[in-house]
N, C-alpha and C. Protein backbone atom coordinates (compact mmCIF):
# COMPACT_ATOMS: atom_id res chain seq x y z
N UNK A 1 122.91 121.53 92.32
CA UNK A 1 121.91 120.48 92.38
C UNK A 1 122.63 119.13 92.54
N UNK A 2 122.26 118.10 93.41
CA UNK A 2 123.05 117.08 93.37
C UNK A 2 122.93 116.05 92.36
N UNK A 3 124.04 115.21 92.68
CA UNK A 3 123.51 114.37 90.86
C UNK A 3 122.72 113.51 91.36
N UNK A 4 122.53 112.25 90.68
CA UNK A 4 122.02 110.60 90.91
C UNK A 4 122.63 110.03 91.83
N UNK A 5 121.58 109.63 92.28
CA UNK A 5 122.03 108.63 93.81
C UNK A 5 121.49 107.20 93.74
N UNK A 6 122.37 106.71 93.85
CA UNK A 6 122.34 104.67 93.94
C UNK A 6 120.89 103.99 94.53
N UNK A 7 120.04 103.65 94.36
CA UNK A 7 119.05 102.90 95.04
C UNK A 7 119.38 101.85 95.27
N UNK A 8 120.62 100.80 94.74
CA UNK A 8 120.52 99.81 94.76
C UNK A 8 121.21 99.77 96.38
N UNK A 9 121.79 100.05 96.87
CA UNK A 9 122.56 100.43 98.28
C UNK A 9 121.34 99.21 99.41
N UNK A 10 120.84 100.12 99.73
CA UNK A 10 119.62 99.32 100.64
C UNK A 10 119.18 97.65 100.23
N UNK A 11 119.26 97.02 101.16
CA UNK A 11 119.05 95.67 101.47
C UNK A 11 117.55 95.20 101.51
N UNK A 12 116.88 95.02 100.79
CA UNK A 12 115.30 94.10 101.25
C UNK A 12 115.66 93.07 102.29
N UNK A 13 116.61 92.77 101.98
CA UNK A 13 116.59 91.07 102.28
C UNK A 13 116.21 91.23 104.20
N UNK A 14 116.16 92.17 104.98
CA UNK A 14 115.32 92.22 106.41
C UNK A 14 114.03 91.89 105.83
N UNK A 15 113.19 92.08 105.46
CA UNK A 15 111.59 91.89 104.96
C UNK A 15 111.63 90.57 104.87
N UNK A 16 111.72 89.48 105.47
CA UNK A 16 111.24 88.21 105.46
C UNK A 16 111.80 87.46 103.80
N UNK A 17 110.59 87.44 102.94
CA UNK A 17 111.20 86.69 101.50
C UNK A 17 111.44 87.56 100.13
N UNK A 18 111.71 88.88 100.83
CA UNK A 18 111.80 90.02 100.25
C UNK A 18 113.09 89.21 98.53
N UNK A 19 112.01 90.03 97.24
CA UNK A 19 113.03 88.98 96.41
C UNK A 19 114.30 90.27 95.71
N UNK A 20 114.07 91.45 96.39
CA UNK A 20 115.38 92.05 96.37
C UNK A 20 115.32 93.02 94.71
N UNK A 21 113.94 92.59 94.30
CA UNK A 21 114.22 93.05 92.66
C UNK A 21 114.04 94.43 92.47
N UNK A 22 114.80 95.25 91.48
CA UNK A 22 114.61 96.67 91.13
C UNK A 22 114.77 96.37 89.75
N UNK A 23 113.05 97.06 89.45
CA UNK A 23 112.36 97.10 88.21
C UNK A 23 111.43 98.16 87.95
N UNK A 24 110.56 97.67 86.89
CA UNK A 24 109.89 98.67 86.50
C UNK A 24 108.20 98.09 86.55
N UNK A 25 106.96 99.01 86.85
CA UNK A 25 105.76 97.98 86.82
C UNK A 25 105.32 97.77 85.45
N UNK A 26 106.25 98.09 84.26
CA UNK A 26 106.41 97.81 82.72
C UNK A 26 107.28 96.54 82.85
N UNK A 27 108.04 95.98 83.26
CA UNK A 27 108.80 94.98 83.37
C UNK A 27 108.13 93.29 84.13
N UNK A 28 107.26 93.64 85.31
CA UNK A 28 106.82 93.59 86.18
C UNK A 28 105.23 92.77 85.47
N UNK A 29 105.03 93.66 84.44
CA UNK A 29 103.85 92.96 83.67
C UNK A 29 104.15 92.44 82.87
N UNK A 30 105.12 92.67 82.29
CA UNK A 30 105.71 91.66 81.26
C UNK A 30 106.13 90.34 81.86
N UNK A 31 107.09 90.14 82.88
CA UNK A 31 107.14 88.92 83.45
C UNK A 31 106.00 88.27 83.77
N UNK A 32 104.60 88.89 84.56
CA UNK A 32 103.83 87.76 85.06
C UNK A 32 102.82 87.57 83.87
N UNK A 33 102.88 88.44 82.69
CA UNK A 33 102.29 87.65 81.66
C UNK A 33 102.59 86.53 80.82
N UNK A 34 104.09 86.70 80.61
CA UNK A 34 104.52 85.75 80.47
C UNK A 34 104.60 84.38 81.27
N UNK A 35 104.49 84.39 82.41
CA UNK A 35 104.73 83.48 83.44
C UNK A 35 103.23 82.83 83.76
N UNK A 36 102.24 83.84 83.97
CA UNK A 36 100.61 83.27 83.78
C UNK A 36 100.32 82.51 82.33
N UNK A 37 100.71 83.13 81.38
CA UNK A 37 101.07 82.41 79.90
C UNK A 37 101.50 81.28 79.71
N UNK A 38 102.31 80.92 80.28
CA UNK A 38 102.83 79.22 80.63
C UNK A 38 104.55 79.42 79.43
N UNK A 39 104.69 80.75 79.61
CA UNK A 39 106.05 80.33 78.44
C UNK A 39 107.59 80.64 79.31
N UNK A 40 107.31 80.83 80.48
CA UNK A 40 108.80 80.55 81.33
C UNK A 40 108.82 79.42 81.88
N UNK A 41 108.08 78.26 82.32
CA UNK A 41 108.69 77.28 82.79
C UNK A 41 108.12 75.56 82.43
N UNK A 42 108.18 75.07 82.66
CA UNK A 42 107.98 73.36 81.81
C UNK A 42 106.13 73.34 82.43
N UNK A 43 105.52 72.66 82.73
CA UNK A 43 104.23 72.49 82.30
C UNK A 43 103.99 71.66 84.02
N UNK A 44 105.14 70.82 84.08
CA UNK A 44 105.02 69.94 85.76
C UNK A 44 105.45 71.19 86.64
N UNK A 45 106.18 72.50 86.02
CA UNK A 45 106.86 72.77 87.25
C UNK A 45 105.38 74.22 87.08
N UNK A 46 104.79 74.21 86.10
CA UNK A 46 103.90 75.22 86.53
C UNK A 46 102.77 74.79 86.97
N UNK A 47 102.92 73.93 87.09
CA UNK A 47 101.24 72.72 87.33
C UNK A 47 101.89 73.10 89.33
N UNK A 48 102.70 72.86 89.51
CA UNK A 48 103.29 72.58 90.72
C UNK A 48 103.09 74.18 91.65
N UNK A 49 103.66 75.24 90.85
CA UNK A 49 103.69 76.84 91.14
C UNK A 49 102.68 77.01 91.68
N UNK A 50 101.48 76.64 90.78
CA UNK A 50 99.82 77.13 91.12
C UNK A 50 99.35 76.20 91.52
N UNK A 51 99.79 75.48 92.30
CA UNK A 51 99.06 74.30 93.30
C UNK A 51 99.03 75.31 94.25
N UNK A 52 97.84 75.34 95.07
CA UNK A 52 97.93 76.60 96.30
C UNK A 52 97.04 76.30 97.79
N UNK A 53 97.56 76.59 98.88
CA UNK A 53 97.34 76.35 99.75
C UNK A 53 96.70 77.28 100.56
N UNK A 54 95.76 77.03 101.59
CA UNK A 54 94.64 77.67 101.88
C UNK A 54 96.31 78.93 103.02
N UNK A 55 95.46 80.16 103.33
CA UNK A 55 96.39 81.27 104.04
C UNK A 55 95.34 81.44 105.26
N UNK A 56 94.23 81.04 105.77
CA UNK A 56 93.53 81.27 106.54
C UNK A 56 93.90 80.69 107.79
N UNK A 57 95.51 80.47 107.69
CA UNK A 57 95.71 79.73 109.60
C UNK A 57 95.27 80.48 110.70
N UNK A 58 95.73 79.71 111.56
CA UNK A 58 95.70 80.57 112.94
C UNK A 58 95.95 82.41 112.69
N UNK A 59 97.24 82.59 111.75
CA UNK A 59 97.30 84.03 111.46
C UNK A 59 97.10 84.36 110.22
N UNK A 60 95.88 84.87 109.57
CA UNK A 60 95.60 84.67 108.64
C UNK A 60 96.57 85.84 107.74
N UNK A 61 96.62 85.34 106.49
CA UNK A 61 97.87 86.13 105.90
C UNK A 61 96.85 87.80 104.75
N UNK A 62 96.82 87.05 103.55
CA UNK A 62 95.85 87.96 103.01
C UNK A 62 94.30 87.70 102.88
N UNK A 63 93.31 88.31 103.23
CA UNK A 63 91.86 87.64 103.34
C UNK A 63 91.76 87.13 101.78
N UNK A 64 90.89 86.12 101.43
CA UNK A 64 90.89 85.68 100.21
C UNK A 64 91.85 84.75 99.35
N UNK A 65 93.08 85.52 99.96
CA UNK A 65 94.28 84.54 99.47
C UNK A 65 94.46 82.85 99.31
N UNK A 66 94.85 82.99 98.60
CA UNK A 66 95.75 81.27 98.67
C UNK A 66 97.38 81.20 98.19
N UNK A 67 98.36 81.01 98.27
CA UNK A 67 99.44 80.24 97.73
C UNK A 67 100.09 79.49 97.28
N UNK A 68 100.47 79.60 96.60
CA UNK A 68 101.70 78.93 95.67
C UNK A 68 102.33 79.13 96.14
N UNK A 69 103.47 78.55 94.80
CA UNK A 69 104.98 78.76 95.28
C UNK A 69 105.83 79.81 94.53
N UNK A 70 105.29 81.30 94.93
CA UNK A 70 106.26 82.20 94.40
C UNK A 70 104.37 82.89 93.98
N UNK A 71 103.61 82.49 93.94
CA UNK A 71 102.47 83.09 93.27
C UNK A 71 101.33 82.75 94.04
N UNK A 72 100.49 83.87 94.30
CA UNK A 72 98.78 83.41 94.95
C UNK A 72 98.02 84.04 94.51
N UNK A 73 96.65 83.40 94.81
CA UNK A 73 94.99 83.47 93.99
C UNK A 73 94.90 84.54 94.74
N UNK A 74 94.19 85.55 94.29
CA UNK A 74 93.31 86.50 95.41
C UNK A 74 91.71 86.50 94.75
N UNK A 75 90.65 86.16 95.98
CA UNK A 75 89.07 85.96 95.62
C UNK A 75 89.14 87.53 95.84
N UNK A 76 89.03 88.51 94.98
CA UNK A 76 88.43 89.86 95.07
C UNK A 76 87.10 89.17 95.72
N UNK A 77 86.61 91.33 96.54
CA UNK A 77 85.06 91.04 96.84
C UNK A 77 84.02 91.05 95.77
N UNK A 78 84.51 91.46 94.55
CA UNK A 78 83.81 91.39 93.08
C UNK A 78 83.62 89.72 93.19
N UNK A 79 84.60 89.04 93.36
CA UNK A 79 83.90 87.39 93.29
C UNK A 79 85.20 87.22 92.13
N UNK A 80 86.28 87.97 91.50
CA UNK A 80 86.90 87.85 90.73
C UNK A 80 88.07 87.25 91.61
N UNK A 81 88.69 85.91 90.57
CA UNK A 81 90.13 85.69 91.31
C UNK A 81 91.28 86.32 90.25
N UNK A 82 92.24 86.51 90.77
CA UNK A 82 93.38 87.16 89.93
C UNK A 82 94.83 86.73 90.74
N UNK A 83 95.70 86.34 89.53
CA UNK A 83 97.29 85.74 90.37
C UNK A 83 98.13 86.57 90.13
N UNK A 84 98.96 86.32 90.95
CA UNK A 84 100.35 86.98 90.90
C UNK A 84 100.92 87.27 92.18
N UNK A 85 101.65 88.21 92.17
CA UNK A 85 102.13 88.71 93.62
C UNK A 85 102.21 89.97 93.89
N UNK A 86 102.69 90.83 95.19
CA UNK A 86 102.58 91.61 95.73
C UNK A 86 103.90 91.82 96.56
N UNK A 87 104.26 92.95 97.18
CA UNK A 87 105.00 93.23 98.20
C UNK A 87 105.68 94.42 98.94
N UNK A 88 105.71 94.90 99.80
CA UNK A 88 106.10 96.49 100.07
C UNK A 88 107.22 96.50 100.60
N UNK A 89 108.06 97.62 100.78
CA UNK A 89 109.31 98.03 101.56
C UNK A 89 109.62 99.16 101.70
N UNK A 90 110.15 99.88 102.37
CA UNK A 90 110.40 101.90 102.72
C UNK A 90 109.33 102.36 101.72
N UNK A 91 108.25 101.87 102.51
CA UNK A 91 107.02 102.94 101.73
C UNK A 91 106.25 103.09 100.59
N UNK A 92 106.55 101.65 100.12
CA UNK A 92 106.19 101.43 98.67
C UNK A 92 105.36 100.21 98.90
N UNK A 93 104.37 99.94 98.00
CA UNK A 93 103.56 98.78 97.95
C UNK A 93 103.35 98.95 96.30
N UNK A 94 103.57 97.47 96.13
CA UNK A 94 103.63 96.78 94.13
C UNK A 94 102.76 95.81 94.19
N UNK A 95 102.19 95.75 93.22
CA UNK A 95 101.24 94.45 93.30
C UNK A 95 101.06 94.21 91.48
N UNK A 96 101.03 93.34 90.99
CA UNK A 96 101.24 92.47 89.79
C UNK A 96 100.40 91.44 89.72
N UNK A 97 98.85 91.44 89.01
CA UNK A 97 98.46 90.95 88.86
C UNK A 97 97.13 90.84 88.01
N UNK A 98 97.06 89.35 87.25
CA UNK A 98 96.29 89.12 86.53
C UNK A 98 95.38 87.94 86.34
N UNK A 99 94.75 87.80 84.92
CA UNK A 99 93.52 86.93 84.88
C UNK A 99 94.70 85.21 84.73
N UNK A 100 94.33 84.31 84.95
CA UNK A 100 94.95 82.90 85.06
C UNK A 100 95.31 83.13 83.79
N UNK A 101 94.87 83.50 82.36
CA UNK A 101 95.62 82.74 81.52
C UNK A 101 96.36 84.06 80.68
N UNK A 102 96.46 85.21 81.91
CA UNK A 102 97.01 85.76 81.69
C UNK A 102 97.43 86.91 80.41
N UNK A 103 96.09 87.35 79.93
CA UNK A 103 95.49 88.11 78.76
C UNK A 103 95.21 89.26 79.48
N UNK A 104 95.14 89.28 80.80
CA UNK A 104 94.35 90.72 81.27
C UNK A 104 95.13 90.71 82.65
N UNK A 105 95.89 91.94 82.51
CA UNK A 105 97.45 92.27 83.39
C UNK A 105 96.71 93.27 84.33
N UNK A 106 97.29 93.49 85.26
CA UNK A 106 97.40 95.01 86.02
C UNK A 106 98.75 94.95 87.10
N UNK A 107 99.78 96.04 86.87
CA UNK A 107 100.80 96.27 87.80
C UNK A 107 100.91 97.31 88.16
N UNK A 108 100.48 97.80 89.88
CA UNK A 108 100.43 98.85 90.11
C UNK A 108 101.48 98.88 91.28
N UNK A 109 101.82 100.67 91.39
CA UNK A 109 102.72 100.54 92.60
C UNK A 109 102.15 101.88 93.65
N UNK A 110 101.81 101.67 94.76
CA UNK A 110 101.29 102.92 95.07
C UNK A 110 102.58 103.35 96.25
N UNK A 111 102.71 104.57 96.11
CA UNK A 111 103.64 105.29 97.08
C UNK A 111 103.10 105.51 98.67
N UNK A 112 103.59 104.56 99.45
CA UNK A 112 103.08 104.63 101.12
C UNK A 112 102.54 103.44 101.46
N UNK A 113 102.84 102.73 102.09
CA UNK A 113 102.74 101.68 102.65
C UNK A 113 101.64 101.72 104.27
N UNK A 114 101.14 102.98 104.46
CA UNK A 114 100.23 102.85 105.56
C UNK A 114 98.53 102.42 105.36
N UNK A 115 98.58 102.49 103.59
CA UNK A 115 97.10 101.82 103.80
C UNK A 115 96.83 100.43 103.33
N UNK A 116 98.23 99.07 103.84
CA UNK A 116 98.10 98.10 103.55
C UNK A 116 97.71 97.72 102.09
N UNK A 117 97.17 96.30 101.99
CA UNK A 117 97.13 95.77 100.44
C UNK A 117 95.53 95.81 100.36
N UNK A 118 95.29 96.45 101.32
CA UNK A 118 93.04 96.79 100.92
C UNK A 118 93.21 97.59 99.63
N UNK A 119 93.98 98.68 99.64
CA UNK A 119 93.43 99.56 98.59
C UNK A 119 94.00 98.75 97.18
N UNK A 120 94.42 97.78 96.89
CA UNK A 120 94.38 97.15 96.17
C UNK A 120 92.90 96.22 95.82
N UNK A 121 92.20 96.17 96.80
CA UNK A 121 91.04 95.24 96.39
C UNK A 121 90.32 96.22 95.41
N UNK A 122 90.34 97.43 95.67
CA UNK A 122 89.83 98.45 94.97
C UNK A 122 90.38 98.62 93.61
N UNK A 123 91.79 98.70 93.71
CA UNK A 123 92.12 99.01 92.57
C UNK A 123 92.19 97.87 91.63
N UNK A 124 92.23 96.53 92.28
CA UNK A 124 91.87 95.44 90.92
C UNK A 124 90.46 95.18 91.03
N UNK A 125 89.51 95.68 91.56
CA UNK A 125 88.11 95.34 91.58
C UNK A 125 87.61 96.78 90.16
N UNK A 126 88.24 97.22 90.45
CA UNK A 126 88.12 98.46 89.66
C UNK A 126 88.32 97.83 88.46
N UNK A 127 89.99 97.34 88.13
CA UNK A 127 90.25 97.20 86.73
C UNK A 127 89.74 96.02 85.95
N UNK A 128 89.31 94.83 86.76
CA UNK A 128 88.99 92.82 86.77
C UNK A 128 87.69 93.33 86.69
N UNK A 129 86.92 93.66 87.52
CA UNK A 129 85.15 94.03 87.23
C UNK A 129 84.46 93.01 87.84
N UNK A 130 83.55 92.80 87.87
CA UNK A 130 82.41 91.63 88.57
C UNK A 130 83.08 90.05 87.92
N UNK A 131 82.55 89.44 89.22
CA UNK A 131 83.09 87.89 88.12
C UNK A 131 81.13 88.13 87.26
N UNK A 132 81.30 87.04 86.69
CA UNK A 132 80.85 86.51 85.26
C UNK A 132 79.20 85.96 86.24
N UNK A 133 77.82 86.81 86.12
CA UNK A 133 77.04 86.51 86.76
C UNK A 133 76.51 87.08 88.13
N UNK A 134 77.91 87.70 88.49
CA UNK A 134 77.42 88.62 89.52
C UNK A 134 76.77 89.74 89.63
């Protein structure tokens, strides 16, 4: 049987702003709770993070989306928004994300990258629920 083999070998860094990290989606929620929490960085520079800019250009990026810097809003079709980030590579798609003040997490990773970041609307519409009135 062969032994353990290196993952770290392979390069993200072709994927555009690929941030290269190997983790866990236990790790993964721990950072953006903390980070939606306001306890990793000063108060101007998180005021600054979640300043976000519309994604609907000429090529629109994710429907709903907006950006930051390192972090974006997504308007679920529930009417729910939820932050954090996302990203795929050899077949993998991760997505990390939660409520703004960051009390209500979800980090999922699904294996296969051919059914884009839709089946995520599902799976955080699933876990976030209706906004408030809908």
């Amino acid at each position: 049987m062969p032994g353990p083999r290196s993952t770290t070998r392979p390069s993200p860094s072709f994927a555009w702003a690929a941030g290269g990290i190997i983790s866990t989606t236990g790790d993964l929620q721990r950072f953006f709770g903390a980070l939606l929490q306001g306890h990793l960085l000063a108060a101007e520079q998180q005021r600054e993070m979640f300043t976000t800019v519309d994604t609907t250009g000429p090529v629109p990026w994710i429907p709903g989306t907006r950006y930051g810097l390192g972090v974006f809003s997504w308007s679920l079709p529930s009417g729910v928004t939820v932050w954090g980030n996302a990203g795929a590579t050899y077949g993998s798609w991760t997505c990390a994300m939660g409520s703004r003040d960051g009390k209500h997490l979800l980090t999922s990773q699904v294996n296969g990258d051919w059914s884009g970041l839709a089946v995520f609307d599902d799976i955080l519409t699933t876990e976030f629920g209706a906004a408030a009135g809908s």
